[in-house]
PDB file of N, CA and C in Angstrom:
ATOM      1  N   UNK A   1      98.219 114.790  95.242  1.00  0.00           N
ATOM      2  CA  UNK A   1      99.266 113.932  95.735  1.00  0.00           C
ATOM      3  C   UNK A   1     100.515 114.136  94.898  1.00  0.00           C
ATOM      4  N   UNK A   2     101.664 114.095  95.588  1.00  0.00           N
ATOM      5  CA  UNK A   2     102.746 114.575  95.070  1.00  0.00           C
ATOM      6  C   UNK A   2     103.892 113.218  95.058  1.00  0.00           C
ATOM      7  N   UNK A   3     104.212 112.969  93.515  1.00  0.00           N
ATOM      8  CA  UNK A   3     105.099 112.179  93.007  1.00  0.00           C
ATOM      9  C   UNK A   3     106.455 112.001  92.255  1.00  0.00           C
ATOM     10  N   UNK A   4     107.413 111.620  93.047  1.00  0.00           N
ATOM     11  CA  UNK A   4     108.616 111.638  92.529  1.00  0.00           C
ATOM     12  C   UNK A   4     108.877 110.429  91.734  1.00  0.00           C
ATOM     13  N   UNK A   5     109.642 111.022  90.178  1.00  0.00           N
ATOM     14  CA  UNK A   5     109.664 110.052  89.086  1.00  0.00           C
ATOM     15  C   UNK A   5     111.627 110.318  88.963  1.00  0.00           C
ATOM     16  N   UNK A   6     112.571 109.266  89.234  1.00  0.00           N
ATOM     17  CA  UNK A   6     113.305 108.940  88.469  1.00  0.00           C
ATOM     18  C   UNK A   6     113.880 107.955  87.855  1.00  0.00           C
ATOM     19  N   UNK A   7     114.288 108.601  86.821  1.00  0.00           N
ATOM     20  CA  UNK A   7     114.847 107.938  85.263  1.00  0.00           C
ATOM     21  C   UNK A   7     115.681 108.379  84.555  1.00  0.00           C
ATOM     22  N   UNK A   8     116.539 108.429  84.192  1.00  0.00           N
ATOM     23  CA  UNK A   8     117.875 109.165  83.546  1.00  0.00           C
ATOM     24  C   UNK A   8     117.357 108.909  81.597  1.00  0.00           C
ATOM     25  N   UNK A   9     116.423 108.378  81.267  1.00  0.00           N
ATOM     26  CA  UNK A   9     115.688 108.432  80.090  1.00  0.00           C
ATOM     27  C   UNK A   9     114.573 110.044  80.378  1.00  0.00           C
ATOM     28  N   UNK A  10     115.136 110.571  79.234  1.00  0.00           N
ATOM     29  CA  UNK A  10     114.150 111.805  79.422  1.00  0.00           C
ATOM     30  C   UNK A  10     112.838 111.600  79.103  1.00  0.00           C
ATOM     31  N   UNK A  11     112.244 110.884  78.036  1.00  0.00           N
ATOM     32  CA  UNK A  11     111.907 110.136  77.194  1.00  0.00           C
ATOM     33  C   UNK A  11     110.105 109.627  78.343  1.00  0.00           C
ATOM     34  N   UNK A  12     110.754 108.890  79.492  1.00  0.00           N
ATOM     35  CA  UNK A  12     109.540 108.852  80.840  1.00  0.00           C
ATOM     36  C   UNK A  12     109.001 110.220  81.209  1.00  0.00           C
ATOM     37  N   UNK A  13     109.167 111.008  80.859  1.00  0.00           N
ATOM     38  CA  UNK A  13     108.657 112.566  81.289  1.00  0.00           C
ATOM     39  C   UNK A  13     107.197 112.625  80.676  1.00  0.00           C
ATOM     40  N   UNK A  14     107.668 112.091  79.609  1.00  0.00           N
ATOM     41  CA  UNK A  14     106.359 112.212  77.915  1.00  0.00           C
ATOM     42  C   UNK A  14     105.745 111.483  78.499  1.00  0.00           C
ATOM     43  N   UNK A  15     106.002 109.860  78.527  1.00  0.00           N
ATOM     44  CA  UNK A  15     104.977 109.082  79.036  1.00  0.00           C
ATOM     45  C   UNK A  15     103.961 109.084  80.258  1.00  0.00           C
ATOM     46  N   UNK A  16     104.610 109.624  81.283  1.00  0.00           N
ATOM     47  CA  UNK A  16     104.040 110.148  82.285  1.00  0.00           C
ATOM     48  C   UNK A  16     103.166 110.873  82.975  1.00  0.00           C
ATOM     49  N   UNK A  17     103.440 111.974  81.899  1.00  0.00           N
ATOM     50  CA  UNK A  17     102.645 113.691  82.065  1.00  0.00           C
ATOM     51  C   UNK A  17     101.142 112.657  80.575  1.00  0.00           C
ATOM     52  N   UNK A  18     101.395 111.699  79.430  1.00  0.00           N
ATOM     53  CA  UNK A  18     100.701 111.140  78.643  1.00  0.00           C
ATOM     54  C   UNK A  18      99.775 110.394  79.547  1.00  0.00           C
ATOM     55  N   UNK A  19     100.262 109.368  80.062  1.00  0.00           N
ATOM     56  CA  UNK A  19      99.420 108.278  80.855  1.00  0.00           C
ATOM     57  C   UNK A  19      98.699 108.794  81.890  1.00  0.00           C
ATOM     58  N   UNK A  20      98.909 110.203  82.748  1.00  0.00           N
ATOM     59  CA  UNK A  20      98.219 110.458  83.913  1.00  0.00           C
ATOM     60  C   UNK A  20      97.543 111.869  83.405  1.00  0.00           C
ATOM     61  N   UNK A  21      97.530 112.439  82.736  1.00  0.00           N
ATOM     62  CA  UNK A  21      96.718 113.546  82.230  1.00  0.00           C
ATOM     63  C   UNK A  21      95.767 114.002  82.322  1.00  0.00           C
ATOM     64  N   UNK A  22      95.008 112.951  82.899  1.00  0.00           N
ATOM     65  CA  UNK A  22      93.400 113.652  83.470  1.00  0.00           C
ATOM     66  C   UNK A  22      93.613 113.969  84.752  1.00  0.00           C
ATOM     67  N   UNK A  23      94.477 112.898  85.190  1.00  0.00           N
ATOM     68  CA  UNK A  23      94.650 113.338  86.817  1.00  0.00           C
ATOM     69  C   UNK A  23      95.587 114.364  87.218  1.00  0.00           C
ATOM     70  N   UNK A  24      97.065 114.541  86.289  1.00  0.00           N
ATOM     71  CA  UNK A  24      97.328 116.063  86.503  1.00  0.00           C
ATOM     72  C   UNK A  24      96.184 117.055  86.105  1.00  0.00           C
ATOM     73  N   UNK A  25      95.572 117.542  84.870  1.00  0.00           N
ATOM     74  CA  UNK A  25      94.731 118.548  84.809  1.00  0.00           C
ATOM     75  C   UNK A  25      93.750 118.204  85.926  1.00  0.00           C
ATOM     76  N   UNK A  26      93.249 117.533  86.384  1.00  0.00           N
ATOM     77  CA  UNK A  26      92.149 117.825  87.532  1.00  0.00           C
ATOM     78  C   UNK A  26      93.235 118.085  88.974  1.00  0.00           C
ATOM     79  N   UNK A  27      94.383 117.992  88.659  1.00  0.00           N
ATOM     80  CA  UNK A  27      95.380 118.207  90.215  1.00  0.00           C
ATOM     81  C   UNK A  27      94.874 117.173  91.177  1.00  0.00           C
ATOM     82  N   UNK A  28      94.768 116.334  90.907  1.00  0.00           N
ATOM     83  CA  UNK A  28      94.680 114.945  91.727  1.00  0.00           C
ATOM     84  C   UNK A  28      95.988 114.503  91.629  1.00  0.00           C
ATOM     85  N   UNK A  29      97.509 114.642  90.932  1.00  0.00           N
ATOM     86  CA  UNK A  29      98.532 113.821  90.545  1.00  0.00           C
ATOM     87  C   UNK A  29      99.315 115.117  90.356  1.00  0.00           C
ATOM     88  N   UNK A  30     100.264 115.168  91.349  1.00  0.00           N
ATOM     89  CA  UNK A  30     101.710 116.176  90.721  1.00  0.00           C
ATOM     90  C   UNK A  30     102.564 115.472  90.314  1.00  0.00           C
ATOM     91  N   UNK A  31     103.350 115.397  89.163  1.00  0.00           N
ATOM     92  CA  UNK A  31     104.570 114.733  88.885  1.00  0.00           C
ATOM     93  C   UNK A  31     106.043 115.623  88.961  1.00  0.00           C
ATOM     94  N   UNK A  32     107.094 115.493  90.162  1.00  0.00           N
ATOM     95  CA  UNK A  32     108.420 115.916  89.734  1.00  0.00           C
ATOM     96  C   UNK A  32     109.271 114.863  88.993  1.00  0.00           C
ATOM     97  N   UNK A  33     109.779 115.346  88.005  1.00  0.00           N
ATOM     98  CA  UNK A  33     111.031 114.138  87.431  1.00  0.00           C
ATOM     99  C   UNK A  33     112.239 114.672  87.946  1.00  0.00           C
ATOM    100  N   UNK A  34     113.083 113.550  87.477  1.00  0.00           N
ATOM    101  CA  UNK A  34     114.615 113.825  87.781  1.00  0.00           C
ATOM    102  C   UNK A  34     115.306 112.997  87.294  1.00  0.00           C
ATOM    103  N   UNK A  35     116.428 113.109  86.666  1.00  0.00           N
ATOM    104  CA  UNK A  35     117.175 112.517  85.970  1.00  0.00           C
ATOM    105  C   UNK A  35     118.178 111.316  85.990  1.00  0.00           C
ATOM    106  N   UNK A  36     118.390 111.777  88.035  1.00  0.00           N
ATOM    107  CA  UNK A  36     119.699 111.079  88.806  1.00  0.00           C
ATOM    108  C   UNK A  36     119.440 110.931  90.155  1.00  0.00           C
ATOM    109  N   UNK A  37     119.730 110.064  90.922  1.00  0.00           N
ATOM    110  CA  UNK A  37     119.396 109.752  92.127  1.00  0.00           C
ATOM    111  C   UNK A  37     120.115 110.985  92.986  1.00  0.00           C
ATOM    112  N   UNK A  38     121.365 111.487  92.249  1.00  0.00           N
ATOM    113  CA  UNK A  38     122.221 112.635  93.481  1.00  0.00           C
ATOM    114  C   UNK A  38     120.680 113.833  92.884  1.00  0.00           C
ATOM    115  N   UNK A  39     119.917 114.324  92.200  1.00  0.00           N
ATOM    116  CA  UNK A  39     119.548 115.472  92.019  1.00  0.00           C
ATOM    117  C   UNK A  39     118.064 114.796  93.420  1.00  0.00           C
ATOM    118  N   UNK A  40     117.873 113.795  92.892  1.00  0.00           N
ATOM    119  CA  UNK A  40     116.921 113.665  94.370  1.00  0.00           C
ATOM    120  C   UNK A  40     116.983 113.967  95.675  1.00  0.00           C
ATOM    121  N   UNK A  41     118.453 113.495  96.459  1.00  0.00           N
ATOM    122  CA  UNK A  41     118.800 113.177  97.268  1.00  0.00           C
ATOM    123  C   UNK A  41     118.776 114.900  97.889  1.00  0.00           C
ATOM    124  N   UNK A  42     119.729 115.805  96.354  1.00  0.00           N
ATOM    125  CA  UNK A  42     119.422 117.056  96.881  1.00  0.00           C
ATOM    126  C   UNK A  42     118.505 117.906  96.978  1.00  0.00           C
ATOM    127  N   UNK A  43     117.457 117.161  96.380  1.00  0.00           N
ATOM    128  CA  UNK A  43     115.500 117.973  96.357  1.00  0.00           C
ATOM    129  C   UNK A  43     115.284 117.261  98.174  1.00  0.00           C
ATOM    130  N   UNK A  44     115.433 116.098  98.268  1.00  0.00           N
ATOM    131  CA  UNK A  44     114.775 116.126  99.485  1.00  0.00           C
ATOM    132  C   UNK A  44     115.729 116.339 100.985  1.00  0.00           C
ATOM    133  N   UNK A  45     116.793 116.796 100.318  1.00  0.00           N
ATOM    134  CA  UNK A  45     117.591 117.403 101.650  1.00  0.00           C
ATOM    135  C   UNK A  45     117.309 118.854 101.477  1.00  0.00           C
ATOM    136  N   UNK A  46     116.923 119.191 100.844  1.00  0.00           N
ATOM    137  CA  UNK A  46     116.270 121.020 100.819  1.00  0.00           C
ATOM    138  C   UNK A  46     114.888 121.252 100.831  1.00  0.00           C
ATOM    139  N   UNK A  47     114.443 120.506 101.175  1.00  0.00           N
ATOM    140  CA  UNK A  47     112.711 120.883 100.972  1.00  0.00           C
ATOM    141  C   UNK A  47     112.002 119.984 101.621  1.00  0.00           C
ATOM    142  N   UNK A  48     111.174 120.517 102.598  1.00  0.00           N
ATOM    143  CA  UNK A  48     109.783 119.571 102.786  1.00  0.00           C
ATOM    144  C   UNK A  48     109.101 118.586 102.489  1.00  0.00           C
ATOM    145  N   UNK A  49     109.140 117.404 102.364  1.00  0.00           N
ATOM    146  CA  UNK A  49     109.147 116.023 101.739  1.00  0.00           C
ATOM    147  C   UNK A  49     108.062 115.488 102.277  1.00  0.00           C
ATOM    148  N   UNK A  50     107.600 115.708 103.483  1.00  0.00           N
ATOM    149  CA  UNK A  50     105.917 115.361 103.928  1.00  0.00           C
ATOM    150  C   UNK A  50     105.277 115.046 102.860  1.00  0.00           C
ATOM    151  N   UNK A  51     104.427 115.737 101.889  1.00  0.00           N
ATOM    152  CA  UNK A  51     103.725 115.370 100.812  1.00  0.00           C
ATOM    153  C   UNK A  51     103.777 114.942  99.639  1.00  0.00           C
ATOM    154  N   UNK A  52     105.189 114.252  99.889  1.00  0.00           N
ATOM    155  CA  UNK A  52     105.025 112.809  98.309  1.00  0.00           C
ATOM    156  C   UNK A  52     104.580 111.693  99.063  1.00  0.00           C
ATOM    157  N   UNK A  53     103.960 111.318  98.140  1.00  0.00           N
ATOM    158  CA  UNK A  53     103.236 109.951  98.774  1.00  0.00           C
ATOM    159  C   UNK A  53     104.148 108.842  98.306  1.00  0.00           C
ATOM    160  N   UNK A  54     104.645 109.406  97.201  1.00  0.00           N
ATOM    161  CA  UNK A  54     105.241 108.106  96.513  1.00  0.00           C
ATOM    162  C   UNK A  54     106.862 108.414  95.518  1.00  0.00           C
ATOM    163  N   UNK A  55     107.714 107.662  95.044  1.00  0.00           N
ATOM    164  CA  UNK A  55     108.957 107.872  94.622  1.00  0.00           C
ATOM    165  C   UNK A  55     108.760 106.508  94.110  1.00  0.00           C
ATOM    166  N   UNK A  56     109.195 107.008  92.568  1.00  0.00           N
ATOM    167  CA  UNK A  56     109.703 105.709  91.551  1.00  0.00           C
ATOM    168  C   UNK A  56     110.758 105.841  90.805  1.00  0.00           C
ATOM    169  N   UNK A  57     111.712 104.914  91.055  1.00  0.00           N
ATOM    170  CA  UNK A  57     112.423 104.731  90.675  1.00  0.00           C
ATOM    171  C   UNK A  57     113.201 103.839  89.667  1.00  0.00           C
ATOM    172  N   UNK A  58     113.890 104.320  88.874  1.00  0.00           N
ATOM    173  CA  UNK A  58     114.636 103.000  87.822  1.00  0.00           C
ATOM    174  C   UNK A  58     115.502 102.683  88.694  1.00  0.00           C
ATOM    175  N   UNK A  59     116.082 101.454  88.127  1.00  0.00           N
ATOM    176  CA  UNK A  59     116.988 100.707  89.052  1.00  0.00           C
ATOM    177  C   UNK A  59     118.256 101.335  88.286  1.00  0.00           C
ATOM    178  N   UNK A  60     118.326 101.356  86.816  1.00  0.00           N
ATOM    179  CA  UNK A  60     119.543 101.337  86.312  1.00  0.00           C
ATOM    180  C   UNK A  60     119.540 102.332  85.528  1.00  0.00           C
ATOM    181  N   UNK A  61     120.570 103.185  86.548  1.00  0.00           N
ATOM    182  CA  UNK A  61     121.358 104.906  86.236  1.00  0.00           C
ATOM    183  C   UNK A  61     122.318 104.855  86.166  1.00  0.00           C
ATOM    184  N   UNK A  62     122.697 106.052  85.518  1.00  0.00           N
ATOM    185  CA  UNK A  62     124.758 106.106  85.829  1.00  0.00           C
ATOM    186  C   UNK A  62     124.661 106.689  87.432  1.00  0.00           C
ATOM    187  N   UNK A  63     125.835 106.855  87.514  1.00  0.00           N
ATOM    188  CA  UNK A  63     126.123 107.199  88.994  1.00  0.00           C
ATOM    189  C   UNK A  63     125.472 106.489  90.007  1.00  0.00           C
ATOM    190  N   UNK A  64     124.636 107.025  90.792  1.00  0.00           N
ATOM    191  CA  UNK A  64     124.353 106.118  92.128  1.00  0.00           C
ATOM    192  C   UNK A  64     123.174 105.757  91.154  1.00  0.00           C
ATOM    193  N   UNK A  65     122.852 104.464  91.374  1.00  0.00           N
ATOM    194  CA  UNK A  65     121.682 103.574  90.411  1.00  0.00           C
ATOM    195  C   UNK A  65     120.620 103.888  92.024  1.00  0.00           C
ATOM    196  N   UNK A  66     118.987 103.205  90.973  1.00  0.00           N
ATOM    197  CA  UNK A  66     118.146 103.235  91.967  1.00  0.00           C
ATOM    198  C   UNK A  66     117.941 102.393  93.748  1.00  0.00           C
ATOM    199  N   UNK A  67     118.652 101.589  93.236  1.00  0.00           N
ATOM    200  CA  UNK A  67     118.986 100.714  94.969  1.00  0.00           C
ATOM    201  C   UNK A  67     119.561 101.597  95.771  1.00  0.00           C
ATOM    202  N   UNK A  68     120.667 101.826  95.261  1.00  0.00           N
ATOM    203  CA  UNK A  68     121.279 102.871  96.690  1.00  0.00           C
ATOM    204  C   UNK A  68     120.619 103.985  96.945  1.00  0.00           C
ATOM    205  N   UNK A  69     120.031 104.486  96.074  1.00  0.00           N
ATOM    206  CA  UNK A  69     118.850 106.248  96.005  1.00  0.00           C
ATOM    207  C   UNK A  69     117.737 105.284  97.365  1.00  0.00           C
ATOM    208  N   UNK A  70     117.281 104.333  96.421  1.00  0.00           N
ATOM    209  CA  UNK A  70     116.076 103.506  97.784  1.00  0.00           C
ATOM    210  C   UNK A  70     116.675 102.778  99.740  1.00  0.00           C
ATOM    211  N   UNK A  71     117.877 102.632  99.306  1.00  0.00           N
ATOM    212  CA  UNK A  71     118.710 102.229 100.329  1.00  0.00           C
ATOM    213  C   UNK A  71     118.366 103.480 101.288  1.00  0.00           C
ATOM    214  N   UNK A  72     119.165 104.475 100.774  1.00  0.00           N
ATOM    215  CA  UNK A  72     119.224 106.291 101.330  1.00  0.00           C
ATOM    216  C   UNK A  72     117.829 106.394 101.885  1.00  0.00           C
ATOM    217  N   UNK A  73     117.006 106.534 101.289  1.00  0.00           N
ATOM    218  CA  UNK A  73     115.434 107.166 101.447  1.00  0.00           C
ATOM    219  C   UNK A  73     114.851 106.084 102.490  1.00  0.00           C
ATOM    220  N   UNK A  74     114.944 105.078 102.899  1.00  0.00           N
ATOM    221  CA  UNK A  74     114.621 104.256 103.599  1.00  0.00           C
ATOM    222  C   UNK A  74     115.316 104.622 104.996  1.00  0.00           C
ATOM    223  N   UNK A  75     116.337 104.574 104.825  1.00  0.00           N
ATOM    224  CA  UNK A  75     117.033 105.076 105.872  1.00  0.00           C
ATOM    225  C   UNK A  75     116.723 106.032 106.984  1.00  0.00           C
ATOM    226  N   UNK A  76     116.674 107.075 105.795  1.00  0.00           N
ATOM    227  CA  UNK A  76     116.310 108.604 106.387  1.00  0.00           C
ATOM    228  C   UNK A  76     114.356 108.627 106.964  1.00  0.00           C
ATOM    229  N   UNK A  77     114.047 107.846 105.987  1.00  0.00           N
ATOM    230  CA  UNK A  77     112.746 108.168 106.221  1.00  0.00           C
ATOM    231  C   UNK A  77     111.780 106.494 105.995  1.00  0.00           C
ATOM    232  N   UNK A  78     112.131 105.705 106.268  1.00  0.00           N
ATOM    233  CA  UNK A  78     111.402 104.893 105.993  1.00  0.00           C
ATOM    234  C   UNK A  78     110.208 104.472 106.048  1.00  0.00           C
ATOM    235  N   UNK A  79     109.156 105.321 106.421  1.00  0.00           N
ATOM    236  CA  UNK A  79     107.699 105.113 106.051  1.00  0.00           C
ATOM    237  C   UNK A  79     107.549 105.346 104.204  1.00  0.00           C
ATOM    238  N   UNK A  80     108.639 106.627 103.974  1.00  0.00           N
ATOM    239  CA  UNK A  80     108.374 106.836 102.471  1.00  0.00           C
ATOM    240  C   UNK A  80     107.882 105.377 101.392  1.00  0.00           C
ATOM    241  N   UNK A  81     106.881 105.518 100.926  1.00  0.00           N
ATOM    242  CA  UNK A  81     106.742 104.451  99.538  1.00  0.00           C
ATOM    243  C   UNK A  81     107.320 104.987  98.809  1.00  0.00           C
ATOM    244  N   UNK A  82     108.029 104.035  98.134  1.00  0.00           N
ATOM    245  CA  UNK A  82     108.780 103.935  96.708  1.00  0.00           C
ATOM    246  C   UNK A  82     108.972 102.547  96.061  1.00  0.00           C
ATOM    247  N   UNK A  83     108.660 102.715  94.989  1.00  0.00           N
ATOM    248  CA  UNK A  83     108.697 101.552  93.745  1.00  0.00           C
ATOM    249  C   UNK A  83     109.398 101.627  93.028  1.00  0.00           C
ATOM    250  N   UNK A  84     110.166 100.861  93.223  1.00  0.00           N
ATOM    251  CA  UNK A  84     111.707 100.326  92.251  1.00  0.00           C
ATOM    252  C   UNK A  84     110.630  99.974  90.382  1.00  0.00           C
ATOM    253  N   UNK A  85     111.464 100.561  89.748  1.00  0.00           N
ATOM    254  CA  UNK A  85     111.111 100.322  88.106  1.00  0.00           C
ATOM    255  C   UNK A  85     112.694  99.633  87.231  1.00  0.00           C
ATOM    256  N   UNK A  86     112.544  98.603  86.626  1.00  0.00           N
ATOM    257  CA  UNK A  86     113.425  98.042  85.572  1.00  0.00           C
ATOM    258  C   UNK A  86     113.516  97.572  84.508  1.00  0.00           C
ATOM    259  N   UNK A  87     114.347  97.731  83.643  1.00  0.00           N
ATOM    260  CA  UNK A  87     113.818  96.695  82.035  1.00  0.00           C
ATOM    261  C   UNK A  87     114.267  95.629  81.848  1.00  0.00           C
ATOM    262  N   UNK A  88     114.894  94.803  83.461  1.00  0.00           N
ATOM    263  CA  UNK A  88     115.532  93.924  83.451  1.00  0.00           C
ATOM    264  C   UNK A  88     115.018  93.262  84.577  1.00  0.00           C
ATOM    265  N   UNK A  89     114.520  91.739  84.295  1.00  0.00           N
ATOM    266  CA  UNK A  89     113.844  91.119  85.639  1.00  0.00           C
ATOM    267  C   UNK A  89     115.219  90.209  86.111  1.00  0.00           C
ATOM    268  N   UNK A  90     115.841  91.000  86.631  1.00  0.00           N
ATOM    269  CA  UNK A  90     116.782  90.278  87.718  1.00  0.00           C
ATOM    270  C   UNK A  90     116.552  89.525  89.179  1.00  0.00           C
ATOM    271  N   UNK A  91     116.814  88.795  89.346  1.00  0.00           N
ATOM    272  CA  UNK A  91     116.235  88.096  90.528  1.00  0.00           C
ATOM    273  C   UNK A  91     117.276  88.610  91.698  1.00  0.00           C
ATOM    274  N   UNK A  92     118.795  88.924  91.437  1.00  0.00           N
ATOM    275  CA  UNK A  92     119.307  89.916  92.455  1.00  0.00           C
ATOM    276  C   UNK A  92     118.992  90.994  92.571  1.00  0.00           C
ATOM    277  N   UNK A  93     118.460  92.014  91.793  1.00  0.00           N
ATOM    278  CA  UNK A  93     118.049  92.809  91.601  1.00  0.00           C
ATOM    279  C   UNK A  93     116.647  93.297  92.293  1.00  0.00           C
ATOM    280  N   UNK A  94     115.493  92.557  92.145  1.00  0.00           N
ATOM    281  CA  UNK A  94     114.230  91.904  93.106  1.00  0.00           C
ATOM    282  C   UNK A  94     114.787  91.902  94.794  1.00  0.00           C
ATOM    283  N   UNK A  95     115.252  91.335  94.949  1.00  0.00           N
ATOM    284  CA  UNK A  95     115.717  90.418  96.315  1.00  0.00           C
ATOM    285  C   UNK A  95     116.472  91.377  97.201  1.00  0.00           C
ATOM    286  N   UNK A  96     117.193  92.924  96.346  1.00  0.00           N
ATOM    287  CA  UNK A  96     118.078  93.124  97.028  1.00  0.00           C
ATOM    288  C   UNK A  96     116.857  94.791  97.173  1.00  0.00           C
ATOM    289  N   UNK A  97     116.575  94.910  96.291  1.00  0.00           N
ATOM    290  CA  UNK A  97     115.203  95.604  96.590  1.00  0.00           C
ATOM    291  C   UNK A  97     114.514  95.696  97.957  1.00  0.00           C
ATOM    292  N   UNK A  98     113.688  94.255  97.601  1.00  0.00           N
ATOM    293  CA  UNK A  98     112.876  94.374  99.352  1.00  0.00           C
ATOM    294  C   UNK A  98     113.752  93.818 100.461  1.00  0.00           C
ATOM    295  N   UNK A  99     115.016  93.595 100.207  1.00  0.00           N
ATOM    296  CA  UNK A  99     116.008  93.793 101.678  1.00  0.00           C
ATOM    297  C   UNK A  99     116.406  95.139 101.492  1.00  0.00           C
ATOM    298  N   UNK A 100     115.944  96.198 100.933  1.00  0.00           N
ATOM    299  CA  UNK A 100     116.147  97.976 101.186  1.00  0.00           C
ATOM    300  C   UNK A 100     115.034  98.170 101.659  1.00  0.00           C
ATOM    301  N   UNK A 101     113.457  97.798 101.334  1.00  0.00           N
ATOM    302  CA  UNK A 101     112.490  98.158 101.326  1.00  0.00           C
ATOM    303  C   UNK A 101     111.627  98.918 100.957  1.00  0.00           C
ATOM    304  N   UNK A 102     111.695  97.899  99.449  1.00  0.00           N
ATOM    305  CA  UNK A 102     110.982  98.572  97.979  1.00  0.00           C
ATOM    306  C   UNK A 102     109.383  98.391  98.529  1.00  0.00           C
ATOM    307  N   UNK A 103     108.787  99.165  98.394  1.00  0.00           N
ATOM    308  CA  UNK A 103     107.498  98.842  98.909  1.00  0.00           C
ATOM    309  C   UNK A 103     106.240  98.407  97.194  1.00  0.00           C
ATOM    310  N   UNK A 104     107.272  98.340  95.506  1.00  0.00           N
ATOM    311  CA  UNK A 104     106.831  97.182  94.828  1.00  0.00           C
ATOM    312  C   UNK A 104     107.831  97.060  93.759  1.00  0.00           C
ATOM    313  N   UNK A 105     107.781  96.523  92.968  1.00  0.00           N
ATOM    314  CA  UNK A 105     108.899  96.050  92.104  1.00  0.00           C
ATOM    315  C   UNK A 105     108.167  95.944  90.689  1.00  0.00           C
ATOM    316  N   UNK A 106     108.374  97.030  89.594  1.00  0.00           N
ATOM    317  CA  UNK A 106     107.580  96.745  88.972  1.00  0.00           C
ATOM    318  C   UNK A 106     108.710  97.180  87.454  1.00  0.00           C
ATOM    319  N   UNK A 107     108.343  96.071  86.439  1.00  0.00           N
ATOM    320  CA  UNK A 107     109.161  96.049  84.857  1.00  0.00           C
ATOM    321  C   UNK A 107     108.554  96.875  83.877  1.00  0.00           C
ATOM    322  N   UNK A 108     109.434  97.601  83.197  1.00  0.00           N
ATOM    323  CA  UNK A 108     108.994  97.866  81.971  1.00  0.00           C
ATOM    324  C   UNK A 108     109.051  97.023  80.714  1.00  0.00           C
ATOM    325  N   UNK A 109     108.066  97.096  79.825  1.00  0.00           N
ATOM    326  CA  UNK A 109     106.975  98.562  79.794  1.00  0.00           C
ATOM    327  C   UNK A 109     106.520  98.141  80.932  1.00  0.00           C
ATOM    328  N   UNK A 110     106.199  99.510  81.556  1.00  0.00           N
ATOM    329  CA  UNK A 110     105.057  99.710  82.935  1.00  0.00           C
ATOM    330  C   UNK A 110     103.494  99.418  82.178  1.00  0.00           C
ATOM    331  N   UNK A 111     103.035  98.928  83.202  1.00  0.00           N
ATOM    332  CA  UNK A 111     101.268  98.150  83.228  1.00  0.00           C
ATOM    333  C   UNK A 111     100.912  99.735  83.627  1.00  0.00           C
ATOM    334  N   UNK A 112     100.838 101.181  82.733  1.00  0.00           N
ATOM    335  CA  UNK A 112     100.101 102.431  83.547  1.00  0.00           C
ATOM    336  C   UNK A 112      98.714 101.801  84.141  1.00  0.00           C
ATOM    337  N   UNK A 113      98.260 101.253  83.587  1.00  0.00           N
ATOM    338  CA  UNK A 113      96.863 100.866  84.232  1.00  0.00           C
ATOM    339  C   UNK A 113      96.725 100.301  85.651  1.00  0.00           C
ATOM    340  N   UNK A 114      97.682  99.239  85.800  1.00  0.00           N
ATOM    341  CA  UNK A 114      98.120  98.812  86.988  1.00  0.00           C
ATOM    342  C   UNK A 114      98.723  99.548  87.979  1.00  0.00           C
ATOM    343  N   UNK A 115      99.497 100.608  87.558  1.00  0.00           N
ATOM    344  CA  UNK A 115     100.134 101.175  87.832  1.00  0.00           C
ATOM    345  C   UNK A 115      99.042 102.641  88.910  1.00  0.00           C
ATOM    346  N   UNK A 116      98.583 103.360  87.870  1.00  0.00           N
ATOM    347  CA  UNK A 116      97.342 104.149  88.089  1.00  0.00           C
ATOM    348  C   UNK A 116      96.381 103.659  89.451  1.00  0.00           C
ATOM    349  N   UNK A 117      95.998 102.361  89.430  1.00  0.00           N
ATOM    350  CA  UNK A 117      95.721 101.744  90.555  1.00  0.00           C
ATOM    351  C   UNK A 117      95.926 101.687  91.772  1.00  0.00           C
ATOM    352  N   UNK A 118      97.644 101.234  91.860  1.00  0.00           N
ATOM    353  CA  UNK A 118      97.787 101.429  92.781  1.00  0.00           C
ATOM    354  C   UNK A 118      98.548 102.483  93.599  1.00  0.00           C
ATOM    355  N   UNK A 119      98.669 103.577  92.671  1.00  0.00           N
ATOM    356  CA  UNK A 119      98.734 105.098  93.151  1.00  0.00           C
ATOM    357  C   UNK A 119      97.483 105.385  94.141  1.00  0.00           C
ATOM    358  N   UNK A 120      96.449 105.152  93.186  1.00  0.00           N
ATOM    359  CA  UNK A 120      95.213 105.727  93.576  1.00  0.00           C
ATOM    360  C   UNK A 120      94.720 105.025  95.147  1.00  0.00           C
ATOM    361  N   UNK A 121      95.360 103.808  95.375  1.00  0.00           N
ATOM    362  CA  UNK A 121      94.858 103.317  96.351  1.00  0.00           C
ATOM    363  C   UNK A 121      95.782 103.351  97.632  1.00  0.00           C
ATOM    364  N   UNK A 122      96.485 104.914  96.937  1.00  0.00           N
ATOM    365  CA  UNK A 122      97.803 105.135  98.335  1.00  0.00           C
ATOM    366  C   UNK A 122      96.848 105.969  98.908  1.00  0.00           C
TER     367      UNK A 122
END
């Protein structure tokens, strides 16, 4: 299963490829990162996008932040899952989410365990 991670912290790359490691080496879990919502926007306007199951996102980037990246992707494709990620529990922030249609809303630090879960049960 193929997963899109952005975060403009390089820093989530480590943790990521750390926390899911059995499941990349067994290839149960692909991870792409990306830095910025425009480098997304131009991965999935050039390429075949059928097989991510899933896109996570931070809320708070320079340039286009994660709402409008989730706004876009909904748009274009709205069956896509994607989970809004933040280090800030904003309640506008929440709210304006699932009126884009965050399909979960989840704070850092991330619960990987929780997290792992409900990958697995996409």
């Amino acid at each position: 299963m193929k997963i899109i991670v952005v975060d403009d912290e390089p820093d989530v790359q480590f943790l990521f490829k750390q926390r899911f490691r059995r499941e990349i080496r067994k290839e149960e879990i692909e991870f792409n990162f990306f830095l910025s919502a425009g480098e997304v926007i131009d991965y999935l306007s050039t390429t075949d996008n059928i097989d991510i199951i899933l896109i996570l996102s931070d809320i708070n980037m320079p340039g286009m932040n994660g709402l409008e990246l989730l706004k876009i992707i909904k748009e274009k494709t709205p069956r896509q899952k994607v989970f809004m990620i933040t280090a800030y529990s904003d309640e506008h922030n929440y709210k304006t989410a699932v009126e884009y249609g965050a399909d979960d809303y989840l704070t850092k630090p991330l619960d990987f365990s929780g997290l792992k879960e409900k990958i697995l049960s996409l």
